[in-house]
PDB file of N, CA and C in Angstrom:
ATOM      1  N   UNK A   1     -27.105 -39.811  19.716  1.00  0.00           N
ATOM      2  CA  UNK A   1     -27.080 -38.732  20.677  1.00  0.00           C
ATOM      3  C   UNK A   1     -25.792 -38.833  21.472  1.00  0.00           C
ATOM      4  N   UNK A   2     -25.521 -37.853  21.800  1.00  0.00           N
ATOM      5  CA  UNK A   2     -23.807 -37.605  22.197  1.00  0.00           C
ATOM      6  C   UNK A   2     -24.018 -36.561  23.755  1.00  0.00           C
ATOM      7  N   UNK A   3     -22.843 -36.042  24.595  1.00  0.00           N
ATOM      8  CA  UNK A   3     -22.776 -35.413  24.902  1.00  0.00           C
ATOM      9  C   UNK A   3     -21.418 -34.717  25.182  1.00  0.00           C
ATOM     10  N   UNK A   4     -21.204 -33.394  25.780  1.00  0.00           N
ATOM     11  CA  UNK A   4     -19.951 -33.174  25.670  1.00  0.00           C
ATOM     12  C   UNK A   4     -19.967 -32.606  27.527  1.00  0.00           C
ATOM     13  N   UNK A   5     -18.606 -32.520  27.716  1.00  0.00           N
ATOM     14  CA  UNK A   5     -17.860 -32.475  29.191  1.00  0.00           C
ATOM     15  C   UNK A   5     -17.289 -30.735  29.066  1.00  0.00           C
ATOM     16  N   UNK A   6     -17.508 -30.188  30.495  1.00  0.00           N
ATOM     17  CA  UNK A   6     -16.368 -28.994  30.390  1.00  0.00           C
ATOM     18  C   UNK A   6     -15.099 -29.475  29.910  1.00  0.00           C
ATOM     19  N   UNK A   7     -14.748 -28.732  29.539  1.00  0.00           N
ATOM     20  CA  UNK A   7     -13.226 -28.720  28.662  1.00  0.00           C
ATOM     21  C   UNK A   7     -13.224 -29.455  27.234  1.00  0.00           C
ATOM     22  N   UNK A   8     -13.869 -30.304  26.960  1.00  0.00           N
ATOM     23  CA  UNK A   8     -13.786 -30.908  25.644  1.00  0.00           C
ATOM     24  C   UNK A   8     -14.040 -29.830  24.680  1.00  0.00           C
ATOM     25  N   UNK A   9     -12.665 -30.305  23.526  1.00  0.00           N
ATOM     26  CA  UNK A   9     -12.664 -29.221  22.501  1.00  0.00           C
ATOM     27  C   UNK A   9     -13.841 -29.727  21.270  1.00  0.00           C
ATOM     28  N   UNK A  10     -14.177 -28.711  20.704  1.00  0.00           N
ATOM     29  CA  UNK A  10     -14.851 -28.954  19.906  1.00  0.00           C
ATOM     30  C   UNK A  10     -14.886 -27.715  18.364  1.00  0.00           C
ATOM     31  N   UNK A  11     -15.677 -27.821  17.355  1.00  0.00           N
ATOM     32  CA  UNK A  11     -15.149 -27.277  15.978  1.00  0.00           C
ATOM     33  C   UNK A  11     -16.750 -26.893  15.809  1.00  0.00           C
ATOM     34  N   UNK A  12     -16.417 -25.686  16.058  1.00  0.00           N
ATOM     35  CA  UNK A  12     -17.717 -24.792  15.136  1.00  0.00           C
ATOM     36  C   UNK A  12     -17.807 -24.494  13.529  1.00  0.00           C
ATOM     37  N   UNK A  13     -18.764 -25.143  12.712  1.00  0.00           N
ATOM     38  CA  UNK A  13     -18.573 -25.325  11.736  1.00  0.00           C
ATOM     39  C   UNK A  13     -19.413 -23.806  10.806  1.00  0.00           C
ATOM     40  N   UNK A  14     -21.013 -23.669  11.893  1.00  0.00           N
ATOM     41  CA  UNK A  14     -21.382 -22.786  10.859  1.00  0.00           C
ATOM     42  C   UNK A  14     -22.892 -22.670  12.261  1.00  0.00           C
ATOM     43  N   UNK A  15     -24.240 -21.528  11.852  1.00  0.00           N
ATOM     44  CA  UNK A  15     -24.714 -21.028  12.723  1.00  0.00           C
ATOM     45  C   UNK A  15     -26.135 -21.052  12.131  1.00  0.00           C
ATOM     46  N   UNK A  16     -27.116 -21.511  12.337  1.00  0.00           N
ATOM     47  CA  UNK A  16     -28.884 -21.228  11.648  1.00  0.00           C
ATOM     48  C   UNK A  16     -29.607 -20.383  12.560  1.00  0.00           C
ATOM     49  N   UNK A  17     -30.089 -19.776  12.155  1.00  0.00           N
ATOM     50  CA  UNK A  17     -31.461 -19.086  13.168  1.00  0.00           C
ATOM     51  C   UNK A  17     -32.713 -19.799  12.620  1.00  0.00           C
ATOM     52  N   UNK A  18     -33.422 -19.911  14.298  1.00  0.00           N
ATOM     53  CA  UNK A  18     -34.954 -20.671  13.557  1.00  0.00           C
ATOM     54  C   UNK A  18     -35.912 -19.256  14.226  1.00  0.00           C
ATOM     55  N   UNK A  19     -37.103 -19.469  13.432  1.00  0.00           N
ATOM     56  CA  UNK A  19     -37.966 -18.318  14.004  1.00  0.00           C
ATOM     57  C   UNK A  19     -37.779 -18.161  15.790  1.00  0.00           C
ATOM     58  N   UNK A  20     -38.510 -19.089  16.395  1.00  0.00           N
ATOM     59  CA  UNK A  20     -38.904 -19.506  17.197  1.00  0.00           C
ATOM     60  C   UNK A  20     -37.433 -19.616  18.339  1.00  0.00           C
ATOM     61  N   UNK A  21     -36.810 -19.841  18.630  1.00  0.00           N
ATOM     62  CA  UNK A  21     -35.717 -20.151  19.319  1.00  0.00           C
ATOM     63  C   UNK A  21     -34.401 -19.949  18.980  1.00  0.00           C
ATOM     64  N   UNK A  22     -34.403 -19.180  18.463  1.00  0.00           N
ATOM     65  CA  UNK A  22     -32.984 -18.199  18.117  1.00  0.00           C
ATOM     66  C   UNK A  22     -31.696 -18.956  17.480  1.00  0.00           C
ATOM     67  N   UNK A  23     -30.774 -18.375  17.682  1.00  0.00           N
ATOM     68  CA  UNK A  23     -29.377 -19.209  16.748  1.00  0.00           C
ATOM     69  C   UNK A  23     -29.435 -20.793  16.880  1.00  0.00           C
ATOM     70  N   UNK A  24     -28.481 -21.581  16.120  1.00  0.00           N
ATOM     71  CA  UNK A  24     -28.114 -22.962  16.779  1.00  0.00           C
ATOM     72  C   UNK A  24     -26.591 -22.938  15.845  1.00  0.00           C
ATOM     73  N   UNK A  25     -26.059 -23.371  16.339  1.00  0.00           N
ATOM     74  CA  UNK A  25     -24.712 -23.982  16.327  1.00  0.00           C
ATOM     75  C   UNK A  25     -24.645 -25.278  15.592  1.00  0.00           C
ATOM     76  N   UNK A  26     -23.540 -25.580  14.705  1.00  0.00           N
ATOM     77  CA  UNK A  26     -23.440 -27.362  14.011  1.00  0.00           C
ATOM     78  C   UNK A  26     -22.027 -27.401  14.607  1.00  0.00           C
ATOM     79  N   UNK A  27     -22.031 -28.266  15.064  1.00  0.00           N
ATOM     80  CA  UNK A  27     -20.445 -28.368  15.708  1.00  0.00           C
ATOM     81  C   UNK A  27     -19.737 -30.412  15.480  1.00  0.00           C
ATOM     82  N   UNK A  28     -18.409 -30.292  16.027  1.00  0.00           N
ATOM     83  CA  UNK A  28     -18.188 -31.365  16.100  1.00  0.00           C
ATOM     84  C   UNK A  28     -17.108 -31.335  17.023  1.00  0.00           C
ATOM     85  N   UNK A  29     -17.232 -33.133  17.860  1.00  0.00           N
ATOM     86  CA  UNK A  29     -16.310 -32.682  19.186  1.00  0.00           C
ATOM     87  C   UNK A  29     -15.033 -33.397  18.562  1.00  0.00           C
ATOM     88  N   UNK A  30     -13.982 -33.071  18.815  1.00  0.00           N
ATOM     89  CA  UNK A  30     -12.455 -33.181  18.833  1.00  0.00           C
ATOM     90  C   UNK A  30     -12.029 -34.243  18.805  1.00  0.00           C
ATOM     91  N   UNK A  31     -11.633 -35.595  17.910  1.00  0.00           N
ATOM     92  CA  UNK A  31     -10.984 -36.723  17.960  1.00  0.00           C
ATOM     93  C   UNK A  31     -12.160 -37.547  17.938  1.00  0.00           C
ATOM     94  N   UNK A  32     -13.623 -36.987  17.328  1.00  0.00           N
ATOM     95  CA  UNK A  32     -14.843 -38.341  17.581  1.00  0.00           C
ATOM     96  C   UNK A  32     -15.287 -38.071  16.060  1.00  0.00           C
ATOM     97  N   UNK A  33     -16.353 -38.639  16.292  1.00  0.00           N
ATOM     98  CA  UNK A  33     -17.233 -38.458  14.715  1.00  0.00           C
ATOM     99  C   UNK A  33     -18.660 -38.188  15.376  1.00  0.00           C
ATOM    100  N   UNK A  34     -18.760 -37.610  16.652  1.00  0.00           N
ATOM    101  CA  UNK A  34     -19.745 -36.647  17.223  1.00  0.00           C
ATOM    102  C   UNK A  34     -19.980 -35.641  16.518  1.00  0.00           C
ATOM    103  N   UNK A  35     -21.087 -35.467  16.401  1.00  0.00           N
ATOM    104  CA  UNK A  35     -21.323 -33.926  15.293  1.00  0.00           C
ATOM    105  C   UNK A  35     -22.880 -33.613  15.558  1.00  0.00           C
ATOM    106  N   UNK A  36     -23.600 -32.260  16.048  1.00  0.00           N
ATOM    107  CA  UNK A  36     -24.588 -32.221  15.845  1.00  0.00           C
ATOM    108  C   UNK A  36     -24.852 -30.766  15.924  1.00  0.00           C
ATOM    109  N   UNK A  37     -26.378 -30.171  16.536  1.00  0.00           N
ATOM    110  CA  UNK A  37     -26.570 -28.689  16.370  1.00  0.00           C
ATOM    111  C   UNK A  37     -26.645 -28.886  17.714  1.00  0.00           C
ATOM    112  N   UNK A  38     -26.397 -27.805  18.436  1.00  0.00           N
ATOM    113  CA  UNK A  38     -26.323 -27.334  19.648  1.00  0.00           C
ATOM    114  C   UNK A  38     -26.738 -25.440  19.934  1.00  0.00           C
ATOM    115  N   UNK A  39     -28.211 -25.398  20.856  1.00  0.00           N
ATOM    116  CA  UNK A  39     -28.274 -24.134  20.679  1.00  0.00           C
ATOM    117  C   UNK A  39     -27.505 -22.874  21.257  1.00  0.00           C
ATOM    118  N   UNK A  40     -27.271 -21.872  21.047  1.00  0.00           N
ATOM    119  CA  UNK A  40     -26.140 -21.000  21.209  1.00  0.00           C
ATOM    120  C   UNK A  40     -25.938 -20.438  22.438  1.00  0.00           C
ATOM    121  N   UNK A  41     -27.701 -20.395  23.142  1.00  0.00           N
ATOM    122  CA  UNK A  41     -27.412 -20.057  24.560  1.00  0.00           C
ATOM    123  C   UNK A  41     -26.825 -20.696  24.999  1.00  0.00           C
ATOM    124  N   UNK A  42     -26.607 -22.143  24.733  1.00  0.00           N
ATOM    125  CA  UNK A  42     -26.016 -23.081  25.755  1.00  0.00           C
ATOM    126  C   UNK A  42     -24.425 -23.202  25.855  1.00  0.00           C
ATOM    127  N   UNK A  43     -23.667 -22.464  24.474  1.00  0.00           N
ATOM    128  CA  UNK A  43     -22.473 -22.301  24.463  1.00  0.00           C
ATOM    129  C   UNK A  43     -21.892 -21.378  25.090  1.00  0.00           C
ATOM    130  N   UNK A  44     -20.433 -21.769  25.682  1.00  0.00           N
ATOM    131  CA  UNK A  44     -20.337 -20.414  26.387  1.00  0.00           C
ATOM    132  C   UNK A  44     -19.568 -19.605  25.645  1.00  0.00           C
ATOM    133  N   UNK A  45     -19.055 -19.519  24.655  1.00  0.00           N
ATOM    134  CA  UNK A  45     -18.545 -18.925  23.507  1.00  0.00           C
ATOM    135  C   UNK A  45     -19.900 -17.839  22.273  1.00  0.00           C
ATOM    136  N   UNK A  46     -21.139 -19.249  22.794  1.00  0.00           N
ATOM    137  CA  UNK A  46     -21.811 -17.817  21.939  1.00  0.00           C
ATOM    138  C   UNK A  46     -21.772 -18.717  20.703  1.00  0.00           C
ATOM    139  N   UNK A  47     -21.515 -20.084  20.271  1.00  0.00           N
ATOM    140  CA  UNK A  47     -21.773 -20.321  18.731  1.00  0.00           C
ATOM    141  C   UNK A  47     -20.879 -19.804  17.781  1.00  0.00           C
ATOM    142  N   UNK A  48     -21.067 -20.351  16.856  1.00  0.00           N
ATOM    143  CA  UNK A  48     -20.072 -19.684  15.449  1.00  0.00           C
ATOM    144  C   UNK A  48     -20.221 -18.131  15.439  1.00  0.00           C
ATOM    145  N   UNK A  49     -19.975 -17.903  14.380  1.00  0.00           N
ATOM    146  CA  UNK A  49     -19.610 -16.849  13.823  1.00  0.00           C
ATOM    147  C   UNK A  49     -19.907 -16.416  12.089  1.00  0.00           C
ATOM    148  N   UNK A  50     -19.853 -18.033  11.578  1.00  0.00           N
ATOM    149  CA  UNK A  50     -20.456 -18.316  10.230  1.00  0.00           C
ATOM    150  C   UNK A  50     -21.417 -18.664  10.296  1.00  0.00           C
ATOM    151  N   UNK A  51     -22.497 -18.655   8.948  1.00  0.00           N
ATOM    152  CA  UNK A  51     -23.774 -18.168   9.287  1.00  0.00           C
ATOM    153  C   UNK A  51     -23.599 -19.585   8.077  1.00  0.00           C
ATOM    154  N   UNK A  52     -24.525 -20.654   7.944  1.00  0.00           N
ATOM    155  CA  UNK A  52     -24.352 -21.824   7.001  1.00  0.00           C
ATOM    156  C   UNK A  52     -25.194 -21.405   5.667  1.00  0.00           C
TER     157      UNK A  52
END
């Protein structure tokens, strides 16, 4: 388990929808080997754009 800071960059890789709780995000943060799903409300960008 990881977390990330305002400003830390990070790499949107691709986007799932689950029934129940809407988009999620797979991401990874910038210079780590951090990588996980993160749901989309919580981005302030809104999540990918590619759909996995």
């Amino acid at each position: 388990m990881g977390f990330l800071n305002p400003g830390d960059q990070v790499f949107h890789h691709c986007y799932t929808t689950t029934q129940s709780e809407g988009t999620w995000t797979h991401l990874r943060k910038s210079g780590t080997a951090l990588e996980g799903w993160v749901k989309d409300d919580l981005l302030p960008d809104g999540g990918s754009g590619y759909a996995c």
